[in-house]
C-alpha atoms as a PDB file:
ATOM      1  CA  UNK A   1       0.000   0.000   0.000  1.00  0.00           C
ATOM      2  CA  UNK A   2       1.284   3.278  -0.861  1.00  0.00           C
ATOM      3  CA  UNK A   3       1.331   5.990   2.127  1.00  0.00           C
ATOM      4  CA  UNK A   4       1.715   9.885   2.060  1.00  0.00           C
ATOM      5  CA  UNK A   5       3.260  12.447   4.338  1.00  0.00           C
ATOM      6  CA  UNK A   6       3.203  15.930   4.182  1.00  0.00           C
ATOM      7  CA  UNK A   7       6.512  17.119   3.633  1.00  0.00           C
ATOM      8  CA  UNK A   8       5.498  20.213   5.399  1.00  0.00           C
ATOM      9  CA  UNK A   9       4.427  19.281   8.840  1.00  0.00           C
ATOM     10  CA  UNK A  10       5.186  15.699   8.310  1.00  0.00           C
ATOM     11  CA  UNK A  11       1.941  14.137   9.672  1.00  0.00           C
ATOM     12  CA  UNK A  12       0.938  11.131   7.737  1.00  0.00           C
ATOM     13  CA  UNK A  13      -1.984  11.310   5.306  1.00  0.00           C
ATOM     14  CA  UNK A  14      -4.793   8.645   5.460  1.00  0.00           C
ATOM     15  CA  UNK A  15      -4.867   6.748   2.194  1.00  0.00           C
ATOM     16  CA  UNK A  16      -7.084   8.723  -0.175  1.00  0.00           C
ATOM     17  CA  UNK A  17      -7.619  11.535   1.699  1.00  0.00           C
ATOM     18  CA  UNK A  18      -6.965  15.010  -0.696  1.00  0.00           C
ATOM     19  CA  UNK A  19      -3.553  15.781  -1.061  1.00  0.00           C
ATOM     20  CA  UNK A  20      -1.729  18.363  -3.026  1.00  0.00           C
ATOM     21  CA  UNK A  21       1.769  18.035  -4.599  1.00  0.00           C
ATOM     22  CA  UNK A  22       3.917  20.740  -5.735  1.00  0.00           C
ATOM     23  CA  UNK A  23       6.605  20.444  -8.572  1.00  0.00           C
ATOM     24  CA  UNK A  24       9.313  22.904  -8.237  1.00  0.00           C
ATOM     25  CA  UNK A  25      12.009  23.103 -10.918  1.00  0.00           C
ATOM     26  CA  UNK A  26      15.397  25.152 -10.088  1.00  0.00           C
ATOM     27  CA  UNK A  27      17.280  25.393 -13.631  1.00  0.00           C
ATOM     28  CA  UNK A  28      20.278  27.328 -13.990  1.00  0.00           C
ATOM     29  CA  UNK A  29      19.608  30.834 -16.034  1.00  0.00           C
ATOM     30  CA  UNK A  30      21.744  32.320 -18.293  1.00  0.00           C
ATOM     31  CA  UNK A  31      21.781  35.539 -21.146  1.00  0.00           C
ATOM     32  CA  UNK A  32      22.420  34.366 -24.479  1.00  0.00           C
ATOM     33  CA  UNK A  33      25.969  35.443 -25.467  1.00  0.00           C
ATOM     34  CA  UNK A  34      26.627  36.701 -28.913  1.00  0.00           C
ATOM     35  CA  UNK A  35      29.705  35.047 -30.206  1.00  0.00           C
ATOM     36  CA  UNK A  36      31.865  36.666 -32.643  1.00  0.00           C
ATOM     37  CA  UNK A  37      34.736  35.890 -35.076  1.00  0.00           C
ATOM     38  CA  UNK A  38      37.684  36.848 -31.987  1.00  0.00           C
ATOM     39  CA  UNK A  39      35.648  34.253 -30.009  1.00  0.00           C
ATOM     40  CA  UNK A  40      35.643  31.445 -32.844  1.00  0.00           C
ATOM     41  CA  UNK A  41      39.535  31.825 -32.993  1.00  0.00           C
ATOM     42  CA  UNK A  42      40.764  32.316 -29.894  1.00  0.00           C
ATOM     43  CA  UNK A  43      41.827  28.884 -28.363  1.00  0.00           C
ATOM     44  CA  UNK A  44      40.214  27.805 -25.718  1.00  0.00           C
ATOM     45  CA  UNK A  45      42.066  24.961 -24.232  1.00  0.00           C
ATOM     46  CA  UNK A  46      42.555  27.123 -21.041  1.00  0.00           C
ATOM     47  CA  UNK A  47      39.066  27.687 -19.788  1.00  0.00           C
ATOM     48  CA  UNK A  48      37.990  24.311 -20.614  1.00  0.00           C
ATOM     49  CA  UNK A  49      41.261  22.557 -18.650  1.00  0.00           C
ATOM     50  CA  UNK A  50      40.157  25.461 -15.285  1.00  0.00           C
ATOM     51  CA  UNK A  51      36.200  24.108 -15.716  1.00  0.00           C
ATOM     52  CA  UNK A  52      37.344  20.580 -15.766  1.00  0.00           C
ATOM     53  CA  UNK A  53      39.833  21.352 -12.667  1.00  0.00           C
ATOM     54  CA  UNK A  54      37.170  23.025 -10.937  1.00  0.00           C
ATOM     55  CA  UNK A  55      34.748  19.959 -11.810  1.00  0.00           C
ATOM     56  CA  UNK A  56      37.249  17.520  -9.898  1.00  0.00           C
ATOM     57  CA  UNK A  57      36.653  18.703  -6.270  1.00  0.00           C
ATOM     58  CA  UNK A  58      32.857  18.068  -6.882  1.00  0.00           C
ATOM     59  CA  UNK A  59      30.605  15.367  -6.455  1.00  0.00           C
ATOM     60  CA  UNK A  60      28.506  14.569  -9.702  1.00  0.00           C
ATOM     61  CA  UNK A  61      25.050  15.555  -7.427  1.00  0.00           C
ATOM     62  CA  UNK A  62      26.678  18.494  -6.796  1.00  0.00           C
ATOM     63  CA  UNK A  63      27.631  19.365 -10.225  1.00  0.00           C
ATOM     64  CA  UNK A  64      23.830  18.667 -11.844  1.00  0.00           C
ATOM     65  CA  UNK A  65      22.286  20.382  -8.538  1.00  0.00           C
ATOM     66  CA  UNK A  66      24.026  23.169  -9.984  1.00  0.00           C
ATOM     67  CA  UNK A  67      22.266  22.868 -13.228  1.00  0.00           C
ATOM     68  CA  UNK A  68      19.136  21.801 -12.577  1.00  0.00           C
ATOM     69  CA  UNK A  69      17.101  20.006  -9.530  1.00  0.00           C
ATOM     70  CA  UNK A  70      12.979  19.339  -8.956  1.00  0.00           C
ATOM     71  CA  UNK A  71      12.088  18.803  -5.817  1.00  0.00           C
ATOM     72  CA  UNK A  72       8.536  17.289  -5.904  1.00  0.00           C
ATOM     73  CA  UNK A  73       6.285  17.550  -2.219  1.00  0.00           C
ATOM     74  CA  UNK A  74       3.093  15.961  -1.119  1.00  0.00           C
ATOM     75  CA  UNK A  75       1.542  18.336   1.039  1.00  0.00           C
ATOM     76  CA  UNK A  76      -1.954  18.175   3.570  1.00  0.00           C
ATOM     77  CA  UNK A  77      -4.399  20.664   2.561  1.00  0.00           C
ATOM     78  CA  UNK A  78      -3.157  23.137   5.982  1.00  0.00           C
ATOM     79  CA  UNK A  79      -0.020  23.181   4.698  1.00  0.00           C
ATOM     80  CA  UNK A  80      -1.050  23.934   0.969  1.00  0.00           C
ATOM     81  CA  UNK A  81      -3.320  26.724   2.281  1.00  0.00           C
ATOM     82  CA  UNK A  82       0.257  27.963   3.972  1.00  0.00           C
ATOM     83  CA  UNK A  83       2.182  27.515   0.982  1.00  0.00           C
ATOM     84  CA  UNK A  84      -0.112  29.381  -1.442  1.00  0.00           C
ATOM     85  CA  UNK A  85       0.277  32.413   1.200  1.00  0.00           C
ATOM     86  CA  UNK A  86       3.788  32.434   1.221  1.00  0.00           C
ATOM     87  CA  UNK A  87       5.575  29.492  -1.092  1.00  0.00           C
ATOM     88  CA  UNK A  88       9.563  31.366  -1.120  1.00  0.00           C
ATOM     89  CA  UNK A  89       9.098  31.065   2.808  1.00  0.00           C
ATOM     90  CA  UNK A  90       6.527  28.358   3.478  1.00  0.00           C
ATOM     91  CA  UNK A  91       5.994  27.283   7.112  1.00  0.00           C
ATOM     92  CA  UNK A  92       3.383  24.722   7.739  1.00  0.00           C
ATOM     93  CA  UNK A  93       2.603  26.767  10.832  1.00  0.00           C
ATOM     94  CA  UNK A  94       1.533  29.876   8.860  1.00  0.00           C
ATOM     95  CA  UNK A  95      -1.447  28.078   7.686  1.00  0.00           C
ATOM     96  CA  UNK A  96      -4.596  30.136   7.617  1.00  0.00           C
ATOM     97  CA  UNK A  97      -7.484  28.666   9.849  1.00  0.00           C
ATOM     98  CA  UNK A  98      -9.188  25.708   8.951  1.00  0.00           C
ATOM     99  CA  UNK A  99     -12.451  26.680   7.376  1.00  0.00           C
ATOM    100  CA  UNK A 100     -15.885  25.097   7.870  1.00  0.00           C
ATOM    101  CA  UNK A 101     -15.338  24.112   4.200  1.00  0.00           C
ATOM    102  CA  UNK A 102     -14.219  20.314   3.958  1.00  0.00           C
ATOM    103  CA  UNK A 103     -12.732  20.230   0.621  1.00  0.00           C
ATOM    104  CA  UNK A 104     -11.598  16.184   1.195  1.00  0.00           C
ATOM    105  CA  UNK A 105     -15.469  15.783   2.012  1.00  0.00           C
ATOM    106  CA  UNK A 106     -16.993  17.295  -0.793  1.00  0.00           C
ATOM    107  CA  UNK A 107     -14.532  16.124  -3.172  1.00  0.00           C
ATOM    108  CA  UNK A 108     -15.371  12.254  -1.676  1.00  0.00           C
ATOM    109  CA  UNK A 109     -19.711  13.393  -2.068  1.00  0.00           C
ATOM    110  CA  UNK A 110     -18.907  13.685  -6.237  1.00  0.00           C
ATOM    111  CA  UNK A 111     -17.561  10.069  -6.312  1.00  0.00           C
ATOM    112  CA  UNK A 112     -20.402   8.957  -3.985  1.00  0.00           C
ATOM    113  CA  UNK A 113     -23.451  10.959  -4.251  1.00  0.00           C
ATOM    114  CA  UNK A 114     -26.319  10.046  -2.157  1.00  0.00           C
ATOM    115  CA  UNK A 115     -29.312   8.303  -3.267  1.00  0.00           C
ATOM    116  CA  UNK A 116     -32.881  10.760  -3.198  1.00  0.00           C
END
């Protein structure tokens, strides 16, 4: 059986019981550069033999971290309510209130509506 926590508060959540996950993808950013003709010639043996030195004291997670990472999270619906208010510094504690509104419930009344 497959179980969930919530990577936020790190309570476990009941097998299907609503859930949210997040996707977050960190990629490295860069400005296209405009090469010219002085760039074409000019030998580059240098930089490439500093990159590859610089490469050696690193572990290969470290090297694509640097690059690019996703970091995928399963999170209970009081700590999504505290992540849409404030995702760059999300603490589960920062939750709004619960409302009266039972999401998981209704969501659960559409698979199983009850007879007239």
């Amino acid at each position: 059986m497959i179980t969930y926590h919530c990577d936020g508060c790190g309570k476990d959540i009941p097998p299907k019981s609503l859930r949210y996950t997040v996707t977050i993808d960190v990629k490295a950013a860069y400005d296209k550069k405009e090469i010219g003709l002085a760039e074409l010639v000019q030998d580059h043996k240098k930089e490439i033999l500093d990159l590859i030195e610089q490469l050696e004291s690193k572990s290969a997670d470290e090297v694509e971290s640097s690059v690019f990472k996703r970091l995928k999270l399963d999170l209970c619906p009081s700590c999504q309510r505290a992540y849409l208010k404030n995702p760059i510094h999300f603490h589960p504690e920062q939750a709004p209130p619960k409302t009266d509104l039972d999401i998981d419930a209704f969501l659960r009344s559409l698979d199983n509506p009850e007879p007239e």
